[in-house]
Protein backbone atom coordinates (compact mmCIF):
# COMPACT_ATOMS: atom_id res chain seq x y z
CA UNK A 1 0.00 0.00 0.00
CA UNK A 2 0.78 3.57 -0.25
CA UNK A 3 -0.56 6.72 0.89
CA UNK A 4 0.63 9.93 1.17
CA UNK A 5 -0.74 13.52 -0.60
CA UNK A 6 0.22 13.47 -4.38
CA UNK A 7 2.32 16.27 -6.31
CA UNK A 8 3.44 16.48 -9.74
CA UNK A 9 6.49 18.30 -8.16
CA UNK A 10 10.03 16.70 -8.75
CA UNK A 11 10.48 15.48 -4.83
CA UNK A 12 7.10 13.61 -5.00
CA UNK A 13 9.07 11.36 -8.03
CA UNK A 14 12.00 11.13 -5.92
CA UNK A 15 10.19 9.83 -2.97
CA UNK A 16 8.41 7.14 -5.30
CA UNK A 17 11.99 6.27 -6.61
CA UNK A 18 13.43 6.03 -3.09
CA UNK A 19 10.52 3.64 -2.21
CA UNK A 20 11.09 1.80 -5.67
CA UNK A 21 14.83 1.50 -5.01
CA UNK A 22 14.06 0.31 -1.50
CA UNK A 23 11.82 -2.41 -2.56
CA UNK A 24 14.39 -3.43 -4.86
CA UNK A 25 16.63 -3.97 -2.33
CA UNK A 26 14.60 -6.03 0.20
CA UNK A 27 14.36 -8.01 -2.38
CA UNK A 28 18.12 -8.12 -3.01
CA UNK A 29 18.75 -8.86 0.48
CA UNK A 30 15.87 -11.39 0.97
CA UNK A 31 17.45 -13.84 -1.86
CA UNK A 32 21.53 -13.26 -0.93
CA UNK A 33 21.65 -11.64 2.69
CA UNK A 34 22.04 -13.48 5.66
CA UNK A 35 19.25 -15.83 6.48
CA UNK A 36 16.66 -15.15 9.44
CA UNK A 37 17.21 -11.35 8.59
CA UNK A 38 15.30 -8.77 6.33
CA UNK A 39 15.78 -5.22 5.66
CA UNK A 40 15.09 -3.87 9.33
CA UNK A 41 18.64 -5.59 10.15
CA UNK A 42 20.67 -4.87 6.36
CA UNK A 43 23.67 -1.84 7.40
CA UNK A 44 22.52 1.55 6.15
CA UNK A 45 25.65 2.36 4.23
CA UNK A 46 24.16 -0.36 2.10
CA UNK A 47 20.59 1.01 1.95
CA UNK A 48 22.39 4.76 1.40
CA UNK A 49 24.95 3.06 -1.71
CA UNK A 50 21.57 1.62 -3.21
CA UNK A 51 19.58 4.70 -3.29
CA UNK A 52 22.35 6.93 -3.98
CA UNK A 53 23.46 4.82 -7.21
CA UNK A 54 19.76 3.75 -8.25
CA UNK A 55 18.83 8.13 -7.64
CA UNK A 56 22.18 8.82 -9.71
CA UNK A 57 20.98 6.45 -12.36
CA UNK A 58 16.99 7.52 -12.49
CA UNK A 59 17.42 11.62 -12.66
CA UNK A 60 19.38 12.70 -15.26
CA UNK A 61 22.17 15.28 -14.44
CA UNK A 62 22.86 13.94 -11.27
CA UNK A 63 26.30 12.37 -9.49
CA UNK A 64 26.06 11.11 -5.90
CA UNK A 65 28.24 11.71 -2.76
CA UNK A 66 27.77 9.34 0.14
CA UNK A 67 28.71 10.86 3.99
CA UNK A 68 32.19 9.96 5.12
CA UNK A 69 32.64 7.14 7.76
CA UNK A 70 33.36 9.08 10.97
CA UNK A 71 37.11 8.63 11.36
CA UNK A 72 37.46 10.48 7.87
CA UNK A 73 37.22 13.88 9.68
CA UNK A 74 38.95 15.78 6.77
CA UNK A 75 36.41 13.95 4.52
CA UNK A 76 33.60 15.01 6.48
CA UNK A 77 33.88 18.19 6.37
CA UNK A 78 34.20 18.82 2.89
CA UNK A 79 31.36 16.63 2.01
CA UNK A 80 29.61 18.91 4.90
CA UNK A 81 30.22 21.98 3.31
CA UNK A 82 28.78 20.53 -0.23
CA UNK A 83 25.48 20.01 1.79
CA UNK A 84 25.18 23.35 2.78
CA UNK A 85 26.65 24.86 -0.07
CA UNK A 86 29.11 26.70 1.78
CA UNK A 87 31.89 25.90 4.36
CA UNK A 88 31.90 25.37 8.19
CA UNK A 89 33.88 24.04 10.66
CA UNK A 90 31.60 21.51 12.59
CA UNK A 91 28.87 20.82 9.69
CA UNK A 92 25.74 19.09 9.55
CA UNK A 93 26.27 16.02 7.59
CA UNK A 94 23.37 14.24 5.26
CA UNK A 95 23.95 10.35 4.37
CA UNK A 96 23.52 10.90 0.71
CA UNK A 97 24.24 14.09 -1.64
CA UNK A 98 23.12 14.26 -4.82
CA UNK A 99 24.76 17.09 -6.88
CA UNK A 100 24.29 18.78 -10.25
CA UNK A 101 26.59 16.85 -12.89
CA UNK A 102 27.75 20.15 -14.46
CA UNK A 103 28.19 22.23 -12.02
CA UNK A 104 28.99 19.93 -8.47
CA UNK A 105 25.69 22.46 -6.44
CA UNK A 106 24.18 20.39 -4.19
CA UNK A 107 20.66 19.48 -5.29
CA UNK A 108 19.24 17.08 -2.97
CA UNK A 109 20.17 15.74 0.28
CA UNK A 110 18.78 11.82 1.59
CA UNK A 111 18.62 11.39 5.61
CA UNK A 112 18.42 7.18 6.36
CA UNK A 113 17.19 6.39 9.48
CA UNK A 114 16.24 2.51 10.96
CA UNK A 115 13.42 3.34 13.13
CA UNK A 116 11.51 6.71 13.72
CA UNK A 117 14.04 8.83 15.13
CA UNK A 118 14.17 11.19 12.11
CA UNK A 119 13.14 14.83 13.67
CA UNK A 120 16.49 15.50 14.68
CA UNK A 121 17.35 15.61 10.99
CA UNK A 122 14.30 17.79 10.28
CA UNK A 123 15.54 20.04 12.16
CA UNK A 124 19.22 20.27 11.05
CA UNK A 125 17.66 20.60 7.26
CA UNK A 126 15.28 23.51 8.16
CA UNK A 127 18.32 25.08 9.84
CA UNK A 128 20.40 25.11 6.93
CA UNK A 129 17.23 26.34 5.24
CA UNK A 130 16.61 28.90 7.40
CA UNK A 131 20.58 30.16 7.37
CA UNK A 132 19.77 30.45 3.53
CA UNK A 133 23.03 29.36 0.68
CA UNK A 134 22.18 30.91 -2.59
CA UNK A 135 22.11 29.25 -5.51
CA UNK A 136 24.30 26.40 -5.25
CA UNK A 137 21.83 25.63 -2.18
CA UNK A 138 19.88 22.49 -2.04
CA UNK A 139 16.54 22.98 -1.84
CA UNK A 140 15.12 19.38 -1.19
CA UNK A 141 15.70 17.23 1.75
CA UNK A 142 14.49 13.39 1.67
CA UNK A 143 13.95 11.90 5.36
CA UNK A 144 13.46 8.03 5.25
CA UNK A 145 12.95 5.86 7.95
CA UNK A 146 12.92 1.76 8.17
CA UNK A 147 9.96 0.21 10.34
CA UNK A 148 9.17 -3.45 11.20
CA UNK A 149 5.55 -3.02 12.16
CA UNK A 150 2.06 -4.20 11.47
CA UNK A 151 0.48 -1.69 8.39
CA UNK A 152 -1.87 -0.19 11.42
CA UNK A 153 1.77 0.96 13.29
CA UNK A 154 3.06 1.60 10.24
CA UNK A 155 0.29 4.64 9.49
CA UNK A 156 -0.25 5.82 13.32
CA UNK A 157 3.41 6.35 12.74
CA UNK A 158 3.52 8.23 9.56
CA UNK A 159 0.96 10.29 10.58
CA UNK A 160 2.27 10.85 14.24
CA UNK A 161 6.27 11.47 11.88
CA UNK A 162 3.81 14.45 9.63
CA UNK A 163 2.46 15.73 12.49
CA UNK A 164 5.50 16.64 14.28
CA UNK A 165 7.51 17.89 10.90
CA UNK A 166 4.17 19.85 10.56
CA UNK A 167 4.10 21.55 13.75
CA UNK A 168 5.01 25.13 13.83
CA UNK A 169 6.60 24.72 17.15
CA UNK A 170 9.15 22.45 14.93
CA UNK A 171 9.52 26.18 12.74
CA UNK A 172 10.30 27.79 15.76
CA UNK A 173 12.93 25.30 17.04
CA UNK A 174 14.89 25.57 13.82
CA UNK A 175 14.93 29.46 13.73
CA UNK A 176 12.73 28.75 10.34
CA UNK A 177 10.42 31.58 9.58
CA UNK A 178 6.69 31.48 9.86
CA UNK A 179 6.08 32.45 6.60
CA UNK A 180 9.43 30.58 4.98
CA UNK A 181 8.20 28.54 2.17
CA UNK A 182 8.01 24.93 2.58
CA UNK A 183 6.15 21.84 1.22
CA UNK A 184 5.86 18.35 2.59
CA UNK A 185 5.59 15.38 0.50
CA UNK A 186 4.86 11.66 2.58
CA UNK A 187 4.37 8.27 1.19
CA UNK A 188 4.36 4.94 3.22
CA UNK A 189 4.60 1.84 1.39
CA UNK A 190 5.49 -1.66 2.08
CA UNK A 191 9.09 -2.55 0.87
CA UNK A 192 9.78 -6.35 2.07
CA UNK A 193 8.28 -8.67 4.14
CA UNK A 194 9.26 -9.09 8.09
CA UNK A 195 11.45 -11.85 9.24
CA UNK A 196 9.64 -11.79 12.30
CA UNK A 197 6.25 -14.13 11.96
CA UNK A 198 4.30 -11.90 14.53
CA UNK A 199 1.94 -10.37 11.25
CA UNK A 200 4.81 -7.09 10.63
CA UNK A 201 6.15 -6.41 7.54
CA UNK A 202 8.62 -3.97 6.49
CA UNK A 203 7.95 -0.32 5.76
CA UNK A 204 9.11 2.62 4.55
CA UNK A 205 8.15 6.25 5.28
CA UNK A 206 9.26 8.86 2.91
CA UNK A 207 9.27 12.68 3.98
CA UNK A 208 10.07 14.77 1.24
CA UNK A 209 10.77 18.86 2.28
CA UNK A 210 10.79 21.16 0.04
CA UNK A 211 12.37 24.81 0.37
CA UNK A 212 12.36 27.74 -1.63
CA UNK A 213 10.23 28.80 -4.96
CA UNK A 214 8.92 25.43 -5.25
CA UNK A 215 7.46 24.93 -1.72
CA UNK A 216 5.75 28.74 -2.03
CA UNK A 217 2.14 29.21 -2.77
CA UNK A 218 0.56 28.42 -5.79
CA UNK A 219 4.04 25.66 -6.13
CA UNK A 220 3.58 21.95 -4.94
CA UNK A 221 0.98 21.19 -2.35
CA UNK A 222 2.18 19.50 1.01
């Protein structure tokens, strides 16, 4: 199943594909990964490879960056500043960049997270929204999360996950504006099936934020 509001806005394709690509990979992992495991368990630098090669390969234009492994400091912070556009000494970091083939300007950024525990990342992305980066800015920010759950959890936690990204108080927190423009795009779908036999399965929740132009009124509905 899926739901979710629809848009004929760029993000609300990318969600679809991140779902797609997801999918694709449960079923990867449920033929050749490690038996008595499914996608809940797989290592997300393999989940964040997949989409960021299978993104790469769908939208034209586009070359991938993936976030450095901790102990590459130096790394780190140069794929930081690429995020933001700019440079900074202790910068947030996104698992997945995807940047403009021509020009290397961050387009989109992809946030993987097992579980629910994605607000934290909402926040840094409406942050570096709200600090504002010009043109070679990203404007798009893609927040997944990885649930073993019955379909019923599943929704009561999309909807609790909208509610929260939603919430002006979650504005405030970031320092974005009131009147900053931003769209939300959500889609939950079922990716693989649960290695648990306790009737869960496993989903995927998609948050797609959109800043700028774009998200403004009269652009793509939330």
């Amino acid at each position: 199943m899926t739901t979710g509001p629809e848009t004929s806005a760029v993000p609300a394709a990318i969600v679809q594909a991140i779902l797609d690509l997801l999918a694709e990979t449960a079923r990867f992992h449920a033929a050749h990964g490690e038996k008595g495991s499914d996608l809940r368990d797989a290592p997300k630098q393999l989940l964040c490879l997949d989409l960021a090669k299978g993104l790469a390969r769908s939208f034209g234009g586009l070359r991938y960056r993936l976030q450095a492994p901790p102990d590459e400091s130096a790394r780190s912070r140069r794929i930081g500043a690429d995020a933001r556009g700019a440079p900074e000494e202790d910068p947030a970091r996104f698992d997945v960049v995807l940047l403009d083939e021509a020009s290397g300007a961050p387009r989109y950024v992809v946030e993987v997270q097992h579980g629910t525990a994605i607000l934290d990342d909402v926040l840094r992305a409406m942050r570096i929204a709200a600090r504002g980066g010009g043109e070679s800015h990203w404007q798009d920010a893609f927040l997944v999360t990885i649930l073993r759950r019955s379909e019923r959890q599943a929704i009561r936690i999309a909807e609790k996950l909208l509610a929260e990204i939603e919430d002006p108080a979650t504005r405030e927190r970031a320092g974005l504006a009131p009147n900053a423009p931003l769209a939300v795009v959500h889609r939950l779908q079922q990716i693989g099936d649960s290695k648990s036999r306790d009737g869960t399965a496993i989903f995927a929740v998609v948050f797609g934020l959109s800043f700028g132009a774009a998200a403004a009124p009269g652009g793509a509905a939330g």
